[in-house]
PDB file of N, CA and C in Angstrom:
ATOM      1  N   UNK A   1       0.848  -1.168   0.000  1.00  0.00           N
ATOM      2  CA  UNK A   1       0.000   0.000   0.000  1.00  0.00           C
ATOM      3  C   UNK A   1       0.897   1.235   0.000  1.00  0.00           C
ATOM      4  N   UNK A   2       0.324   1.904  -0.830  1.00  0.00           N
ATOM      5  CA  UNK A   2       1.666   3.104  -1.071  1.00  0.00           C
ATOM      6  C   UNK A   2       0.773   4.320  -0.716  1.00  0.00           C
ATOM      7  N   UNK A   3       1.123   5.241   0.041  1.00  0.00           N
ATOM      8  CA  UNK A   3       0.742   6.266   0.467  1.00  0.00           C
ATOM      9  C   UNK A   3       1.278   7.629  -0.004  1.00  0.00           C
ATOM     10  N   UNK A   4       0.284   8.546  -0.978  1.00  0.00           N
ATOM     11  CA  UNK A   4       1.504  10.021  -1.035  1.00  0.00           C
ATOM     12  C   UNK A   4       0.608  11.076  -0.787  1.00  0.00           C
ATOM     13  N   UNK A   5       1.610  11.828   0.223  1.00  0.00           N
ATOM     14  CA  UNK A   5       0.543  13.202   0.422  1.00  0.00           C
ATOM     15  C   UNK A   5       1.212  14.382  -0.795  1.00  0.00           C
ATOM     16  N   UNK A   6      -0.122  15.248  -0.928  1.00  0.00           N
ATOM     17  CA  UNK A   6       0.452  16.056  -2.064  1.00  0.00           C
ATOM     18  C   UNK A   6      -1.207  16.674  -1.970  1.00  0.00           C
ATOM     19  N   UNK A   7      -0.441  17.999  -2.950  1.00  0.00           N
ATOM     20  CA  UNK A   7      -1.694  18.673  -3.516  1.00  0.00           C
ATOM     21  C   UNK A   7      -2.218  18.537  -4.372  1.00  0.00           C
ATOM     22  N   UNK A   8      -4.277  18.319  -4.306  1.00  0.00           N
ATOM     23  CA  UNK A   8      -4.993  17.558  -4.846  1.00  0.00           C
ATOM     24  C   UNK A   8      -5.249  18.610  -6.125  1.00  0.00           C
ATOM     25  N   UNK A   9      -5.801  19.908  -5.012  1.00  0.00           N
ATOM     26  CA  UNK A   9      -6.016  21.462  -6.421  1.00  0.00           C
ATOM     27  C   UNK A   9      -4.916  22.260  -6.166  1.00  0.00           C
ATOM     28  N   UNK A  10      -4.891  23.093  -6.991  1.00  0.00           N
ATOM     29  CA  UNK A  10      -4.264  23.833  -7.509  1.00  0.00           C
ATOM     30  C   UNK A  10      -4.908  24.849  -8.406  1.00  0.00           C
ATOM     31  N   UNK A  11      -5.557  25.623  -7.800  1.00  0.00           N
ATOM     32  CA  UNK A  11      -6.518  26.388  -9.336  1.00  0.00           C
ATOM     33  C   UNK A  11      -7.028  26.903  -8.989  1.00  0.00           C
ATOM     34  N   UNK A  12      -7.536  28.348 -10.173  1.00  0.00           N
ATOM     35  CA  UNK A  12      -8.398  29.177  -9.897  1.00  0.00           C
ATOM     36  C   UNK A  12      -9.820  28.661 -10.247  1.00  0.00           C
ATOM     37  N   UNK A  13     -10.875  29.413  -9.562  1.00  0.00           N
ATOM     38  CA  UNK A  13     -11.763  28.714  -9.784  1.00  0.00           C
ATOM     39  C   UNK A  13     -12.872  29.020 -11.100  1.00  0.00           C
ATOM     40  N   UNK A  14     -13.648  28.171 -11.428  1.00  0.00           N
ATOM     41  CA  UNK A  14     -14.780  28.864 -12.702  1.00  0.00           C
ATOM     42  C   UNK A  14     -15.720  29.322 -12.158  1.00  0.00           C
ATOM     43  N   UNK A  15     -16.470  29.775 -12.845  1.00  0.00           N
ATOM     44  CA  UNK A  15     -17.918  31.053 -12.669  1.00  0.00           C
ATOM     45  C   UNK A  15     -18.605  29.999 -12.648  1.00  0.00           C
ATOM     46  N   UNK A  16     -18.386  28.398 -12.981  1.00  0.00           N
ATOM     47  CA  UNK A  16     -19.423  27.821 -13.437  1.00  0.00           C
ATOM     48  C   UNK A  16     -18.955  26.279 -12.649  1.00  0.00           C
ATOM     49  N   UNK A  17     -19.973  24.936 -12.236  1.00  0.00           N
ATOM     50  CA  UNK A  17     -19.403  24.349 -11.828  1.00  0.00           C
ATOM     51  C   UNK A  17     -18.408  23.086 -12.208  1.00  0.00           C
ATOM     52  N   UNK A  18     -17.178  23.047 -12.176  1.00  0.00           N
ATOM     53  CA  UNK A  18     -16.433  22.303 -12.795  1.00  0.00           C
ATOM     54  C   UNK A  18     -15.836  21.005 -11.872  1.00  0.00           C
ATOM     55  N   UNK A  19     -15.369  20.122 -12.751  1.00  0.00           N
ATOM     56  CA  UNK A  19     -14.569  18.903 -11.334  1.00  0.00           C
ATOM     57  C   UNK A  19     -12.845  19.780 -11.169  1.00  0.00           C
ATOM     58  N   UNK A  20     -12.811  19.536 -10.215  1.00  0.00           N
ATOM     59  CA  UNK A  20     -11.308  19.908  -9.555  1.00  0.00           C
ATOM     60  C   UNK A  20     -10.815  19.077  -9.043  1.00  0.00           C
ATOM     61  N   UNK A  21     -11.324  17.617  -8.629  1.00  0.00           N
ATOM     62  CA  UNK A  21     -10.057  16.693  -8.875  1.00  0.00           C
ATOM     63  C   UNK A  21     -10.933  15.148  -8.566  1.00  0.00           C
ATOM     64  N   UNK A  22     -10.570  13.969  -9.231  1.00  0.00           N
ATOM     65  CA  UNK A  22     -11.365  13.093  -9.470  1.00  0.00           C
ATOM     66  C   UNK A  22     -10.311  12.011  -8.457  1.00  0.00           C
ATOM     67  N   UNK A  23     -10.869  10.946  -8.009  1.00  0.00           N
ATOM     68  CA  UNK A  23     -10.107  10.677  -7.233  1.00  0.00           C
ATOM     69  C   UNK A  23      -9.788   9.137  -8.308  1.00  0.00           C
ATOM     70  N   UNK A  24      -8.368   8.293  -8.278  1.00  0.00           N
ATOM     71  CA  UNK A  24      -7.991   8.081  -9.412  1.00  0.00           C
ATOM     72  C   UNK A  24      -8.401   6.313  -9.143  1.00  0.00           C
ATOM     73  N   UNK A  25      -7.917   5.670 -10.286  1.00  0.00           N
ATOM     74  CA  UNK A  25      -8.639   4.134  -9.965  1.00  0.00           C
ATOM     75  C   UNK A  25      -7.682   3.739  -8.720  1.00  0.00           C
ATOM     76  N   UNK A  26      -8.453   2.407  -8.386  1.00  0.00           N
ATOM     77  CA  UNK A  26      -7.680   2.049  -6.689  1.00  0.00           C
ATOM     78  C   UNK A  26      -7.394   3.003  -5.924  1.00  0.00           C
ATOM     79  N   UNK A  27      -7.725   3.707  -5.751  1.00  0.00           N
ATOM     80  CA  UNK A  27      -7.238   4.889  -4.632  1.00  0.00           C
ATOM     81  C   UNK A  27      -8.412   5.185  -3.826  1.00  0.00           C
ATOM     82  N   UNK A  28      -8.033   5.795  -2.676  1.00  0.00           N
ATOM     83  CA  UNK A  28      -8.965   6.037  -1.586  1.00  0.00           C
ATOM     84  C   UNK A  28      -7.720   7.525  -1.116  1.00  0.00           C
ATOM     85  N   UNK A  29      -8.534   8.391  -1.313  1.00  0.00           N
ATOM     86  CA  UNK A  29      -8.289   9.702  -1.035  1.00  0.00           C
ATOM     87  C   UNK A  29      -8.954  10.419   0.235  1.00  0.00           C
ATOM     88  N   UNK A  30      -7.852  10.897   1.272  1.00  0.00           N
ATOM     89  CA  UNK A  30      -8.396  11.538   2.778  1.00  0.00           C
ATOM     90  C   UNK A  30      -7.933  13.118   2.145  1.00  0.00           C
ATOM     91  N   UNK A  31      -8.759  13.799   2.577  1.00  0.00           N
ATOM     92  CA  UNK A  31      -8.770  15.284   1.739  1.00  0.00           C
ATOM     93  C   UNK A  31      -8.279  15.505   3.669  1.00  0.00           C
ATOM     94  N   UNK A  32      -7.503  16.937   3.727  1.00  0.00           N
ATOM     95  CA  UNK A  32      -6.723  17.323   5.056  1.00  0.00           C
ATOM     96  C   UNK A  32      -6.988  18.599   5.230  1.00  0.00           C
ATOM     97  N   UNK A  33      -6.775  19.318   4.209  1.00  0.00           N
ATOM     98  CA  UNK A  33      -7.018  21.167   4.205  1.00  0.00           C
ATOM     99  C   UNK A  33      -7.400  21.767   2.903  1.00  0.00           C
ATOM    100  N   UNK A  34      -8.235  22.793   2.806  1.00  0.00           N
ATOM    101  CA  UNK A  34      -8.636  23.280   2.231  1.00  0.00           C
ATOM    102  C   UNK A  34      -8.258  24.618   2.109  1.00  0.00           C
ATOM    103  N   UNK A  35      -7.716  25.418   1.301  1.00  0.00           N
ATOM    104  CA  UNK A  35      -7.285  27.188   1.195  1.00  0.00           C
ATOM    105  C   UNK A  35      -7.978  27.757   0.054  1.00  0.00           C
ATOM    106  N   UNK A  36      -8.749  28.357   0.797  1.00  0.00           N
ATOM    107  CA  UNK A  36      -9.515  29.309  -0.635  1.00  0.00           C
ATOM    108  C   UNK A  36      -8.830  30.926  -0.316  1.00  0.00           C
ATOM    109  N   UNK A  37      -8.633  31.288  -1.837  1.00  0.00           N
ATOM    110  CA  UNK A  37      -8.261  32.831  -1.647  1.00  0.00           C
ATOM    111  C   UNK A  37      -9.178  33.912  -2.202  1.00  0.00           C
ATOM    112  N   UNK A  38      -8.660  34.810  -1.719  1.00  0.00           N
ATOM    113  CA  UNK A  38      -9.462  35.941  -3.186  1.00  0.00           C
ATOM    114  C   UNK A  38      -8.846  37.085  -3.477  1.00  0.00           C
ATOM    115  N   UNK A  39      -7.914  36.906  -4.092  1.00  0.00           N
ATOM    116  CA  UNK A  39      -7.217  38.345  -4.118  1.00  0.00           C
ATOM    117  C   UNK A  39      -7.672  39.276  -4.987  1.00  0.00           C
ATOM    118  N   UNK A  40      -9.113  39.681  -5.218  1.00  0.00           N
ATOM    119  CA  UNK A  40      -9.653  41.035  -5.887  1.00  0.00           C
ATOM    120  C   UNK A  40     -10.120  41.713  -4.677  1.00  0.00           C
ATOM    121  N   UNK A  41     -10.038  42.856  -4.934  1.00  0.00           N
ATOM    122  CA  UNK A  41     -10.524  44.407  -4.168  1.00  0.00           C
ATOM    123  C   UNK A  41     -11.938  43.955  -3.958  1.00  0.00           C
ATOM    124  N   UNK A  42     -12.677  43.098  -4.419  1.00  0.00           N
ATOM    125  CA  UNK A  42     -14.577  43.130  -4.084  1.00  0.00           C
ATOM    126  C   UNK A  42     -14.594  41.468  -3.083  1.00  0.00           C
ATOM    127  N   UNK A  43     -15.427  41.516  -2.258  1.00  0.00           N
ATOM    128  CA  UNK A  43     -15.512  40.322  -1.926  1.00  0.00           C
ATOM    129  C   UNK A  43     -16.094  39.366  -3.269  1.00  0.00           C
ATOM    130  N   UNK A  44     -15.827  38.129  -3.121  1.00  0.00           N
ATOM    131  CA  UNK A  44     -16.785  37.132  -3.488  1.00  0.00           C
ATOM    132  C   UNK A  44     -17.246  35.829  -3.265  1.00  0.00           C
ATOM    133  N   UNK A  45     -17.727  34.896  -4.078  1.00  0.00           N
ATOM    134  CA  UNK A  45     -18.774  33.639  -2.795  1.00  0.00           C
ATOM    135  C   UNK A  45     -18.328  32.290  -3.659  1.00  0.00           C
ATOM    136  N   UNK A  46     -18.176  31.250  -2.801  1.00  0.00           N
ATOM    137  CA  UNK A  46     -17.637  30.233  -3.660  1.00  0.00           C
ATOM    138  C   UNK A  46     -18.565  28.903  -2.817  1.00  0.00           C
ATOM    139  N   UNK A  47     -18.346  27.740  -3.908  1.00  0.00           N
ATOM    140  CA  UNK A  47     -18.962  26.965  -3.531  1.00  0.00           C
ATOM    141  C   UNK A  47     -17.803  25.531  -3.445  1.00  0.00           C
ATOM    142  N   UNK A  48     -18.122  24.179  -2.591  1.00  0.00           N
ATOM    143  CA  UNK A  48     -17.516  23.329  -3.095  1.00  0.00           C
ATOM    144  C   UNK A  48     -18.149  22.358  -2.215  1.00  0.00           C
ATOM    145  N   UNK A  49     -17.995  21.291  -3.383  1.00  0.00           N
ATOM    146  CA  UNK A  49     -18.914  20.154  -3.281  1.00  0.00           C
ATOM    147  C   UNK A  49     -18.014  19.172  -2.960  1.00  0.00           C
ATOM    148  N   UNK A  50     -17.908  17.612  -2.179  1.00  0.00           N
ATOM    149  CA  UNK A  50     -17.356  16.713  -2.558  1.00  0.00           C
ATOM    150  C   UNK A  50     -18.767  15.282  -2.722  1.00  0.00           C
ATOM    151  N   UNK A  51     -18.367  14.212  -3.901  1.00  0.00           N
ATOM    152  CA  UNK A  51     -19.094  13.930  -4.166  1.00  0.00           C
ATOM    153  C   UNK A  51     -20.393  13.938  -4.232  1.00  0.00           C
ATOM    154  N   UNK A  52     -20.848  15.259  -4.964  1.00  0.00           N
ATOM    155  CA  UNK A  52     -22.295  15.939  -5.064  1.00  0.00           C
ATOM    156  C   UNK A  52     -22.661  16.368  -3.865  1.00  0.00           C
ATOM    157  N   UNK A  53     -21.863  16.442  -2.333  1.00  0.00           N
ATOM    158  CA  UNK A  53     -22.245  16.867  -1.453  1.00  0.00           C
ATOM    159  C   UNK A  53     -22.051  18.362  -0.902  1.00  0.00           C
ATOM    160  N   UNK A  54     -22.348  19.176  -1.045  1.00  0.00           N
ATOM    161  CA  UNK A  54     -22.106  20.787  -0.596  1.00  0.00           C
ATOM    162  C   UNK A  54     -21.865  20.475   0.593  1.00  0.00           C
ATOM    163  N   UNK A  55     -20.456  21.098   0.730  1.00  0.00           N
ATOM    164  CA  UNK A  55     -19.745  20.907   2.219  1.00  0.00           C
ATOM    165  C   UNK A  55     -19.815  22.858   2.160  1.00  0.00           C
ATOM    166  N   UNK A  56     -19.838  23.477   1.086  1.00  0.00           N
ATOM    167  CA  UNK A  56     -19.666  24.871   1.203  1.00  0.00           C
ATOM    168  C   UNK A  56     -20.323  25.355   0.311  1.00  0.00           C
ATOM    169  N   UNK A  57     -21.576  26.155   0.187  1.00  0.00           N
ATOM    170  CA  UNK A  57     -22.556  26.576  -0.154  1.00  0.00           C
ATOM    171  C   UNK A  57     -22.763  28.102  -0.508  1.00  0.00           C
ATOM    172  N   UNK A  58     -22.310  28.594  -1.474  1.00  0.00           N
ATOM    173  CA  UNK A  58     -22.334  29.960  -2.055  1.00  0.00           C
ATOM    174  C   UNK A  58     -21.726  30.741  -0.318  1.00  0.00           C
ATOM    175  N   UNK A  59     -20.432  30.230  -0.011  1.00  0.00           N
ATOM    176  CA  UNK A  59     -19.767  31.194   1.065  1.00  0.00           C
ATOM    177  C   UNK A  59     -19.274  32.160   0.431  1.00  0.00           C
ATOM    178  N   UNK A  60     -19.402  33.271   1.742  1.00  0.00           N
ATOM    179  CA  UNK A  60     -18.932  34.573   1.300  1.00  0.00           C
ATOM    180  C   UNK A  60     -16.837  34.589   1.972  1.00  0.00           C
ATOM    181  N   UNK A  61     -16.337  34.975   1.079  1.00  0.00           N
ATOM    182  CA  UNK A  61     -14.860  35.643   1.405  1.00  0.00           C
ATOM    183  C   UNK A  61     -14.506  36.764   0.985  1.00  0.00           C
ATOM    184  N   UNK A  62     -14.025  37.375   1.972  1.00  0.00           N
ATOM    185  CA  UNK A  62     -13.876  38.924   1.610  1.00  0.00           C
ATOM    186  C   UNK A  62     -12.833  39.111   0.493  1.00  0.00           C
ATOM    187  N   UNK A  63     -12.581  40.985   0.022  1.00  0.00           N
ATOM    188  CA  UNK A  63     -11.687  41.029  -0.969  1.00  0.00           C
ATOM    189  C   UNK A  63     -10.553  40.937   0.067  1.00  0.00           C
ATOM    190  N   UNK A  64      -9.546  40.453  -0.883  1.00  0.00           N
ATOM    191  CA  UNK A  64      -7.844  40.172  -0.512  1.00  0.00           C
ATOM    192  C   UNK A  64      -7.675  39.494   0.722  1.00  0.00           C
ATOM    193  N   UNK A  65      -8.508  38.046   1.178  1.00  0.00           N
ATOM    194  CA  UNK A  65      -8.104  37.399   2.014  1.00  0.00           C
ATOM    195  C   UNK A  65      -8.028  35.999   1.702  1.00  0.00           C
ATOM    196  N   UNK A  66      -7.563  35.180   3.075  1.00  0.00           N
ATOM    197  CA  UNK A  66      -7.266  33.740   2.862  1.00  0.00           C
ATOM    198  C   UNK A  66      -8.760  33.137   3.502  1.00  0.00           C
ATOM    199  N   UNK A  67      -9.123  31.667   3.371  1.00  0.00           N
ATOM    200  CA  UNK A  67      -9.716  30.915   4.453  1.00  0.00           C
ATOM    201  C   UNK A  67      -9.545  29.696   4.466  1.00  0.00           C
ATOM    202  N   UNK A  68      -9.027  29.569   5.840  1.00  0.00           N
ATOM    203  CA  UNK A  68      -8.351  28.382   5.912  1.00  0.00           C
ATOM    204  C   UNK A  68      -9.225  26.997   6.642  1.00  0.00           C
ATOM    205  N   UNK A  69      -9.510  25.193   6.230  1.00  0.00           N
ATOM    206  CA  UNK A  69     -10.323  24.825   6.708  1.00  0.00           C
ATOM    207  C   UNK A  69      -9.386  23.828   6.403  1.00  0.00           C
ATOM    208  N   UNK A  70      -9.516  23.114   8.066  1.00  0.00           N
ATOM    209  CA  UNK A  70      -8.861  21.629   8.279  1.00  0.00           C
ATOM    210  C   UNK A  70      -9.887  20.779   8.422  1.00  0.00           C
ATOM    211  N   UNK A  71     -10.150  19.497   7.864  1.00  0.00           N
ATOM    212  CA  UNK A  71     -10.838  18.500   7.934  1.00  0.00           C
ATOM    213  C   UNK A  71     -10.357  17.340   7.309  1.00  0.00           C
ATOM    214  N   UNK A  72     -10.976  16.086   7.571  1.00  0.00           N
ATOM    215  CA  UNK A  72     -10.470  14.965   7.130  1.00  0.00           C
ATOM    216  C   UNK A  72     -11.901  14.400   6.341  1.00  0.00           C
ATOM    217  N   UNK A  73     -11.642  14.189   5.740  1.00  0.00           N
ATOM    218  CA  UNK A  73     -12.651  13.916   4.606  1.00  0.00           C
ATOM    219  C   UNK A  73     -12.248  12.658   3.461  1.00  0.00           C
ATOM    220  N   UNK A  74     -12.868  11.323   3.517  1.00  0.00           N
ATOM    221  CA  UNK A  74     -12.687  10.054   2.561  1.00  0.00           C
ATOM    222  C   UNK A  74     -13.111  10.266   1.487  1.00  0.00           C
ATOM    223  N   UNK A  75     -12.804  10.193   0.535  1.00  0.00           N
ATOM    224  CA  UNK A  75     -13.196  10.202  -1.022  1.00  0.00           C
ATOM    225  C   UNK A  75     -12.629   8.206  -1.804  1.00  0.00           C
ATOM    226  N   UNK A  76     -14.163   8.018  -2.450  1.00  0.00           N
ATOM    227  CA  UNK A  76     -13.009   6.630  -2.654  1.00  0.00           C
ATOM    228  C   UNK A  76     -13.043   6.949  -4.585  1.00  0.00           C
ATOM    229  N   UNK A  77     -12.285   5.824  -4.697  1.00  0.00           N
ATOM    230  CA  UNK A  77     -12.311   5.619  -6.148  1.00  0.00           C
ATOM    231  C   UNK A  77     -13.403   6.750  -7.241  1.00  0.00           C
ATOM    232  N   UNK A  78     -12.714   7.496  -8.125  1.00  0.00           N
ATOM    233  CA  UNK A  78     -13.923   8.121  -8.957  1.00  0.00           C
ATOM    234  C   UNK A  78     -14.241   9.142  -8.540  1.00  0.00           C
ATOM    235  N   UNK A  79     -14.782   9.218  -6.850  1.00  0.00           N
ATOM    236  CA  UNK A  79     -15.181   9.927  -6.557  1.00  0.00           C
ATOM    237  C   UNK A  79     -15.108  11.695  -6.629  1.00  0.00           C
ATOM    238  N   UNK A  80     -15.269  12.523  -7.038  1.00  0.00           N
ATOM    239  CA  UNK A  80     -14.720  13.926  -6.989  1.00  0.00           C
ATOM    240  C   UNK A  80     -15.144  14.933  -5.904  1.00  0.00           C
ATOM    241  N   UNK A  81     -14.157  16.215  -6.312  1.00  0.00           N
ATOM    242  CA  UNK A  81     -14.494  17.357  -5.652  1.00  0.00           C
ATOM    243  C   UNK A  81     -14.668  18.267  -6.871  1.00  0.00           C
ATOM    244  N   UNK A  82     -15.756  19.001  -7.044  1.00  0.00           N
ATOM    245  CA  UNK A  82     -16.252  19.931  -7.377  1.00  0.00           C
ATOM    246  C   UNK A  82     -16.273  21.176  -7.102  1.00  0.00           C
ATOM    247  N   UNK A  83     -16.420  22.521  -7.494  1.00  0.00           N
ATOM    248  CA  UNK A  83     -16.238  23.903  -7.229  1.00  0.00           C
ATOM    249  C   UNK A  83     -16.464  24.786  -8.069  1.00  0.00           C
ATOM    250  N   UNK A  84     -16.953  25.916  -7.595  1.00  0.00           N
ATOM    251  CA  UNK A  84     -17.009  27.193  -8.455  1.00  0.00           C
ATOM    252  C   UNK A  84     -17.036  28.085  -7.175  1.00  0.00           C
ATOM    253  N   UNK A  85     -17.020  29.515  -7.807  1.00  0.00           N
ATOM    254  CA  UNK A  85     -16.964  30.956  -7.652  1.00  0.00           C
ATOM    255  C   UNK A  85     -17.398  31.736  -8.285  1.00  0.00           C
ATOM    256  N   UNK A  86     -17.901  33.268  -7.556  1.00  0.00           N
ATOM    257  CA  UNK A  86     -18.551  34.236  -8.513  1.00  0.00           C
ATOM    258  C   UNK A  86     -17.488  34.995  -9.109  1.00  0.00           C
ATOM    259  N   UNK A  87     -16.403  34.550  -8.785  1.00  0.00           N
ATOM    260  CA  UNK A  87     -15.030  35.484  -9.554  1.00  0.00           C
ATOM    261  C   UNK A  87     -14.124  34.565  -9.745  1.00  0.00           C
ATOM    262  N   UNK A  88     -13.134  34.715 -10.655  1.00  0.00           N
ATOM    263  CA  UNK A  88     -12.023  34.220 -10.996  1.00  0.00           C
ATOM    264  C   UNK A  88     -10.876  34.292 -10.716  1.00  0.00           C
ATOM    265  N   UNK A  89     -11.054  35.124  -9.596  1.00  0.00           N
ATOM    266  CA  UNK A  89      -9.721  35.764  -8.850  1.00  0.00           C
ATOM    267  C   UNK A  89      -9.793  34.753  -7.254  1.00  0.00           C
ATOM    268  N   UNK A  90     -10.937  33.931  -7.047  1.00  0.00           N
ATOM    269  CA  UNK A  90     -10.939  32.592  -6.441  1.00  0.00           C
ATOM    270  C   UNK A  90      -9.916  31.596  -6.749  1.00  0.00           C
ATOM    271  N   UNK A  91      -9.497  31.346  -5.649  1.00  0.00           N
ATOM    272  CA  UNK A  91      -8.469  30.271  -5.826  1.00  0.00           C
ATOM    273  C   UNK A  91      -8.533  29.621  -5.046  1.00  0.00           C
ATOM    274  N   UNK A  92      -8.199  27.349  -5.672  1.00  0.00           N
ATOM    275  CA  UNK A  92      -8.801  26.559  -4.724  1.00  0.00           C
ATOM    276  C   UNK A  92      -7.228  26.231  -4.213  1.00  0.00           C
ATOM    277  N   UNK A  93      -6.418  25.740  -3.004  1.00  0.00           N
ATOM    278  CA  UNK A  93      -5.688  24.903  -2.972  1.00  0.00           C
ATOM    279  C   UNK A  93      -6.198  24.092  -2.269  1.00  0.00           C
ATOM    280  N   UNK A  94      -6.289  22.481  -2.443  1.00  0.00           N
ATOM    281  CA  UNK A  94      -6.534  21.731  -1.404  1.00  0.00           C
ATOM    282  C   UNK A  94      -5.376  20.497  -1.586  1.00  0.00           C
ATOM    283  N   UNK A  95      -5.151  20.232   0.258  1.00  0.00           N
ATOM    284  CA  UNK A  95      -4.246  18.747   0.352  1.00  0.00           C
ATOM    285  C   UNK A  95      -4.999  17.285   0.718  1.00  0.00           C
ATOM    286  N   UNK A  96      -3.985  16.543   0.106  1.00  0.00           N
ATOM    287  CA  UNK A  96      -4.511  15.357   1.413  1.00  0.00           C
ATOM    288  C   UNK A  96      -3.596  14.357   0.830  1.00  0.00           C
ATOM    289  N   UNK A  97      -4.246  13.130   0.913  1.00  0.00           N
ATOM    290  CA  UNK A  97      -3.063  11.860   0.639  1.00  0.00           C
ATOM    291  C   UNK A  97      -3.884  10.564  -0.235  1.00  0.00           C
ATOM    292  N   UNK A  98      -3.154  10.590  -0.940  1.00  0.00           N
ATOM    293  CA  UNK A  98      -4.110   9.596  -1.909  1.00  0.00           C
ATOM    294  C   UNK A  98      -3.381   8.029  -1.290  1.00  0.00           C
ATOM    295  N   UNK A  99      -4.248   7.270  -1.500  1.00  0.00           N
ATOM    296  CA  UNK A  99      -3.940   5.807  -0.577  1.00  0.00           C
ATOM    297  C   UNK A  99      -3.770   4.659  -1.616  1.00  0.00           C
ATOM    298  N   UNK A 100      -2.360   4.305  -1.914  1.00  0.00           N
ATOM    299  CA  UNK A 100      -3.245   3.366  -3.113  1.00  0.00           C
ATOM    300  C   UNK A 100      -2.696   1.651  -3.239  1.00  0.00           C
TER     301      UNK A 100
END
């Protein structure tokens, strides 16, 4: 069983809802932290789903800040994380460790 932690996203986000990271065959993925940014002058609201589930629901983040969210979260095989934003100046990073 081979274990690697690493970052899952990397990305800004779409206006619209897109997959941001699929979890790969044989693997069982523990999601660890989540960093959303926003570096425009206006606030704006982002969403993110993991497997069709809204864990974050049109949240608001102000202009030019971070938010930071630790959790442990299973994703198996296939399974994804999903996301959007009302701006593009949203940015997703998320970690964790894919199990495989």
């Amino acid at each position: 069983m081979a274990t690697t932690t690493k970052a899952l996203v990397r990305a800004a986000a779409a206006t619209s809802t897109a997959t941001l990271y699929t979890v790969p065959a044989s693997t069982t993925t523990v999601i660890s932290n989540i960093v959303v940014t926003n570096s425009a002058a206006t606030a704006a609201t982002f969403t993110l789903t993991l497997n069709s589930v809204d864990i974050f629901t049109t949240t608001a983040i102000a202009a030019n800040s971070t938010i930071t969210i630790d959790l442990k979260q299973v994703l198996a095989t296939t399974q994804i994380i999903a996301g959007f934003a009302s701006a593009i100046t949203v940015k997703f990073h998320i970690s964790g460790v894919e199990i495989s």
